[in-house]
Protein backbone atom coordinates (compact mmCIF):
# COMPACT_ATOMS: atom_id res chain seq x y z
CA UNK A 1 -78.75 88.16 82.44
CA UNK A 2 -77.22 89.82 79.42
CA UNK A 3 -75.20 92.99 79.09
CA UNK A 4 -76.00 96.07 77.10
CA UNK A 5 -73.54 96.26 74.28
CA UNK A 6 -72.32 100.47 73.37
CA UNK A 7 -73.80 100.48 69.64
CA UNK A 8 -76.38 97.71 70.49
CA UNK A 9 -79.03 99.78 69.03
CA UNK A 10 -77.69 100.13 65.44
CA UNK A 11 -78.62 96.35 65.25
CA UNK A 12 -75.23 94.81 64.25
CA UNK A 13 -74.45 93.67 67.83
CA UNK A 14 -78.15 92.78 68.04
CA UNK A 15 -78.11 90.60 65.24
CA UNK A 16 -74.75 88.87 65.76
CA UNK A 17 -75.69 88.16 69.54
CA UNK A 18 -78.98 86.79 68.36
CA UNK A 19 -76.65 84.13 66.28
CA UNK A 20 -73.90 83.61 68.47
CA UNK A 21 -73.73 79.89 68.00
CA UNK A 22 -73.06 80.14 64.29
CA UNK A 23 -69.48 81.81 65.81
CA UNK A 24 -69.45 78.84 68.46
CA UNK A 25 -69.67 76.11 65.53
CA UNK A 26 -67.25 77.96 63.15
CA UNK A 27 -64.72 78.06 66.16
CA UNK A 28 -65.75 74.45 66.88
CA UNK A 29 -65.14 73.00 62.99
CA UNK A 30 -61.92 74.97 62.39
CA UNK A 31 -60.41 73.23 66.26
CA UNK A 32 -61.57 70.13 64.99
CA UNK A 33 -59.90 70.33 61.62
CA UNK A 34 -56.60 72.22 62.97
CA UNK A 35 -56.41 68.29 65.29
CA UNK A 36 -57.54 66.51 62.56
CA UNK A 37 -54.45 67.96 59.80
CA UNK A 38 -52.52 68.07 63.04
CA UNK A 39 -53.14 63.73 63.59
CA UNK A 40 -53.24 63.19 59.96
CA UNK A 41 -50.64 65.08 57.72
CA UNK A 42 -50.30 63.40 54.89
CA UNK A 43 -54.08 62.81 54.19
CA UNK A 44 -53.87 66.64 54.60
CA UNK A 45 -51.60 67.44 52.13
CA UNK A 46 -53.60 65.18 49.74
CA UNK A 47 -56.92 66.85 50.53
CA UNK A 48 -55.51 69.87 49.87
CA UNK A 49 -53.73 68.68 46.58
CA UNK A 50 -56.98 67.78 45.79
CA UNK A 51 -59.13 70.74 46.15
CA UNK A 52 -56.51 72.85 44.82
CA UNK A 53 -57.07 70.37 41.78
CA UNK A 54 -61.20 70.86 41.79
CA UNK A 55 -60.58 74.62 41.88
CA UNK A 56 -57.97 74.54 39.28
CA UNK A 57 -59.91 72.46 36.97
CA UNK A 58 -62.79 75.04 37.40
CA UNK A 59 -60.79 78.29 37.20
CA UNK A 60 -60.30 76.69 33.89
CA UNK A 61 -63.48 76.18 32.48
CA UNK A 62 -64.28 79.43 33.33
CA UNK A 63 -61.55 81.32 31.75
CA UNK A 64 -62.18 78.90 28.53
CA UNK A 65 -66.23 80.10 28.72
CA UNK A 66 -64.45 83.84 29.14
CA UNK A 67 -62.01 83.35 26.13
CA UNK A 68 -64.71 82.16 23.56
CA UNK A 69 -67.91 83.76 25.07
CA UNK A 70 -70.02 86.90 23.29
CA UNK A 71 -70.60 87.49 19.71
CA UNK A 72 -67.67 86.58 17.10
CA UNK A 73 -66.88 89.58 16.07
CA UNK A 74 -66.60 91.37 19.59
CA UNK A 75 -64.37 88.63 20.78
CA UNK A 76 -61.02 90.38 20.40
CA UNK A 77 -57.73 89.08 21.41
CA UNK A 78 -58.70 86.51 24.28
CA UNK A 79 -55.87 83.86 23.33
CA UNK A 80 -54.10 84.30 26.84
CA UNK A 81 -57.59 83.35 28.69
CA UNK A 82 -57.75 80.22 26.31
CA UNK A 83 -54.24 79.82 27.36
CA UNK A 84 -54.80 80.22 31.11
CA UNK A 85 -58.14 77.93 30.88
CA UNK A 86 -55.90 75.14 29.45
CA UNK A 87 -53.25 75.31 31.86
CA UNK A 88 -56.05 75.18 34.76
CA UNK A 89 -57.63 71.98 33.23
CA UNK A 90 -54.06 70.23 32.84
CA UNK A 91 -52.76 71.20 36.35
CA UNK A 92 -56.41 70.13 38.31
CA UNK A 93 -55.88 67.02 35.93
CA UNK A 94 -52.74 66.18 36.92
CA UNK A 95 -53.27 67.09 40.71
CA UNK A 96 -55.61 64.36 40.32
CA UNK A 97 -53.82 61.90 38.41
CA UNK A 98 -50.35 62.80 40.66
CA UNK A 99 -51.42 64.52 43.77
CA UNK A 100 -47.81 63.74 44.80
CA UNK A 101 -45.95 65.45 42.20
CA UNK A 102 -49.08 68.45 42.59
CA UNK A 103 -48.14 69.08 46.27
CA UNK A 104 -44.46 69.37 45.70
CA UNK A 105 -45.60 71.88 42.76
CA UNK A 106 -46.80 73.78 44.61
CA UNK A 107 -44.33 73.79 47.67
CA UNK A 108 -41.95 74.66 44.84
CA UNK A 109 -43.87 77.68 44.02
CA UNK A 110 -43.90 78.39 47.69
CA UNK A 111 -40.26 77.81 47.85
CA UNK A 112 -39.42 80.24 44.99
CA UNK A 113 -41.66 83.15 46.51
CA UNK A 114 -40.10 82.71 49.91
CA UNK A 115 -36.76 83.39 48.57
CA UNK A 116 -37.55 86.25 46.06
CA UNK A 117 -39.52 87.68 48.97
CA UNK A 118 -36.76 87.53 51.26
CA UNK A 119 -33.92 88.82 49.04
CA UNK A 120 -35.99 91.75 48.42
CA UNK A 121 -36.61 92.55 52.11
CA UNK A 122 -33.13 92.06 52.75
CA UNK A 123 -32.58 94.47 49.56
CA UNK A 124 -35.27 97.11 51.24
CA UNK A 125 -33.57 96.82 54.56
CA UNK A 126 -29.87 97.61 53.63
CA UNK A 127 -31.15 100.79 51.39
CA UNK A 128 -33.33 102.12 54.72
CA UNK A 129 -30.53 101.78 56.82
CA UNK A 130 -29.12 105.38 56.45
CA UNK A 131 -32.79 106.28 56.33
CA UNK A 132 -34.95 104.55 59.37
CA UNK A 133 -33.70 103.30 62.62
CA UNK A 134 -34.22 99.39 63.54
CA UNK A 135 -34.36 98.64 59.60
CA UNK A 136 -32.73 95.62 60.98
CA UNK A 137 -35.80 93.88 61.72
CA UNK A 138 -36.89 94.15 58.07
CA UNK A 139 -33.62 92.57 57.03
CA UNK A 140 -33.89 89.64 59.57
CA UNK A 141 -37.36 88.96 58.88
CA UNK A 142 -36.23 88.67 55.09
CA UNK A 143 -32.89 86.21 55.82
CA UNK A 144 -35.88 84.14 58.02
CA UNK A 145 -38.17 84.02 54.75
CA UNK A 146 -35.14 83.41 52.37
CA UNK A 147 -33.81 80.70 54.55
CA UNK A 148 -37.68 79.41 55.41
CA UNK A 149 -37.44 78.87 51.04
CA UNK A 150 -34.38 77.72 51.02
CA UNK A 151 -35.37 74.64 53.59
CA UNK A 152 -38.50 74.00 51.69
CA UNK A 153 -36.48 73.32 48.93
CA UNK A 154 -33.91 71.62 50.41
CA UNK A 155 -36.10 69.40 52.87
CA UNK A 156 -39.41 69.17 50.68
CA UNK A 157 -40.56 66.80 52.79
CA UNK A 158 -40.10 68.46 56.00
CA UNK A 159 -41.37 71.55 54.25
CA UNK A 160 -44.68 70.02 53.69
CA UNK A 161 -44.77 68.87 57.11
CA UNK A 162 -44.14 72.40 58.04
CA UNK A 163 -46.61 73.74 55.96
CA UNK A 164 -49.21 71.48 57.29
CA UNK A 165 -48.69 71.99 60.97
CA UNK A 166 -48.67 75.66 60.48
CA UNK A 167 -52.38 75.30 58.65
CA UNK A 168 -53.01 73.15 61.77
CA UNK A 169 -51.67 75.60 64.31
CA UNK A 170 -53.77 78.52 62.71
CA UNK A 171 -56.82 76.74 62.36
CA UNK A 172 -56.55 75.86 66.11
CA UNK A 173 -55.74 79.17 67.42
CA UNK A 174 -58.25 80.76 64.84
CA UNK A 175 -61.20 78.34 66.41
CA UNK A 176 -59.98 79.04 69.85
CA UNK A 177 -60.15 82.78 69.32
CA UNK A 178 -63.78 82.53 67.29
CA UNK A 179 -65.17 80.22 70.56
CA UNK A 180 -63.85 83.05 72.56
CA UNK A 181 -66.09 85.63 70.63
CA UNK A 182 -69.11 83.53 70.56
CA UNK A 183 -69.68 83.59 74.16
CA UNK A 184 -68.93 87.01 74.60
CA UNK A 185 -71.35 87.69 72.14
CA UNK A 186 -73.94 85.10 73.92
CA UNK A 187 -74.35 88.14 76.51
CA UNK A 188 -75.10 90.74 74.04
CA UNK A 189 -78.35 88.81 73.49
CA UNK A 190 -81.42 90.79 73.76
């Protein structure tokens, strides 16, 4: 028996019931991979290295087809797309050649953004406090991000690690939820 969704009419519902499994196997791929980078870390982080790498290497080539594409005369002053398609091709290269020294890269970068981002929440929260009430939870959620970027610097390793599970943890919960959907949308079939 199926139910009789509010809105069914308007076809949305109709059409998402009608392909409820595609929900089921999305759900189903992202559990699997959320064990899978949960069992296998490291093989994670190098997967990852990796298709950062393809991505890079692609982003570019395309920004080097941008710089030097169209007519030469209506070219103009593309030298920082040349610039940014060169940089893409050397940083995919060398997360290829040194996936290693890639990963910790880009936990660096990570690192760095964490603790900007959490000095200037900390920053935000002491000028709101004559302004808002419970600015407090600003400021601690910035000393958590500053300190979260000042481990991942500190502990690379474990920062990785961290960053991995997390993926894993998300990808789990995000399947679970996604399964969830799928069979409630398996009785808005018509």
């Amino acid at each position: 028996m199926t139910a009789q969704a509010p809105g069914l009419e308007s076809g949305l519902v109709r059409t998402l019931a009608e392909h409820w499994w595609l929900f089921l196997m999305r759900g189903i791929l992202a559990i699997v991979f959320g064990i899978l980078a949960f069992m296998w870390p490291a093989l994670t982080v190098l997967v990852l290295t990796l298709l950062w790498g393809a991505y890079a290497v692609a982003d570019g080539i395309m920004a080097l087809w941008a710089a030097f594409a169209g007519q030469q005369g209506t070219r103009g002053n593309r030298w920082w797309l040349a610039l940014l398609g060169v940089l893409g091709i050397v940083a995919g290269i060398i997360a290829f050649t040194s996936p290693g020294v890639a990963a910790i890269a880009l936990l660096v970068v990570i690192a760095f953004w964490a603790i900007v981002a959490g000095i200037a929440q900390i920053v935000g929260a002491i000028r709101l406090r004559h302004e808002i009430t419970d600015e407090w939870l600003l400021g601690l959620s910035g000393v958590l991000l500053l300190l979260f970027g000042l481990a991942l610097i500190f502990q690379p390793v474990s920062g990785i690690l961290s960053i991995i599970w997390l993926i894993s943890l998300g990808s789990l919960v995000f399947g679970i939820l996604t399964v969830m959907f799928a069979f409630k949308l398996r009785r808005y079939r018509a």
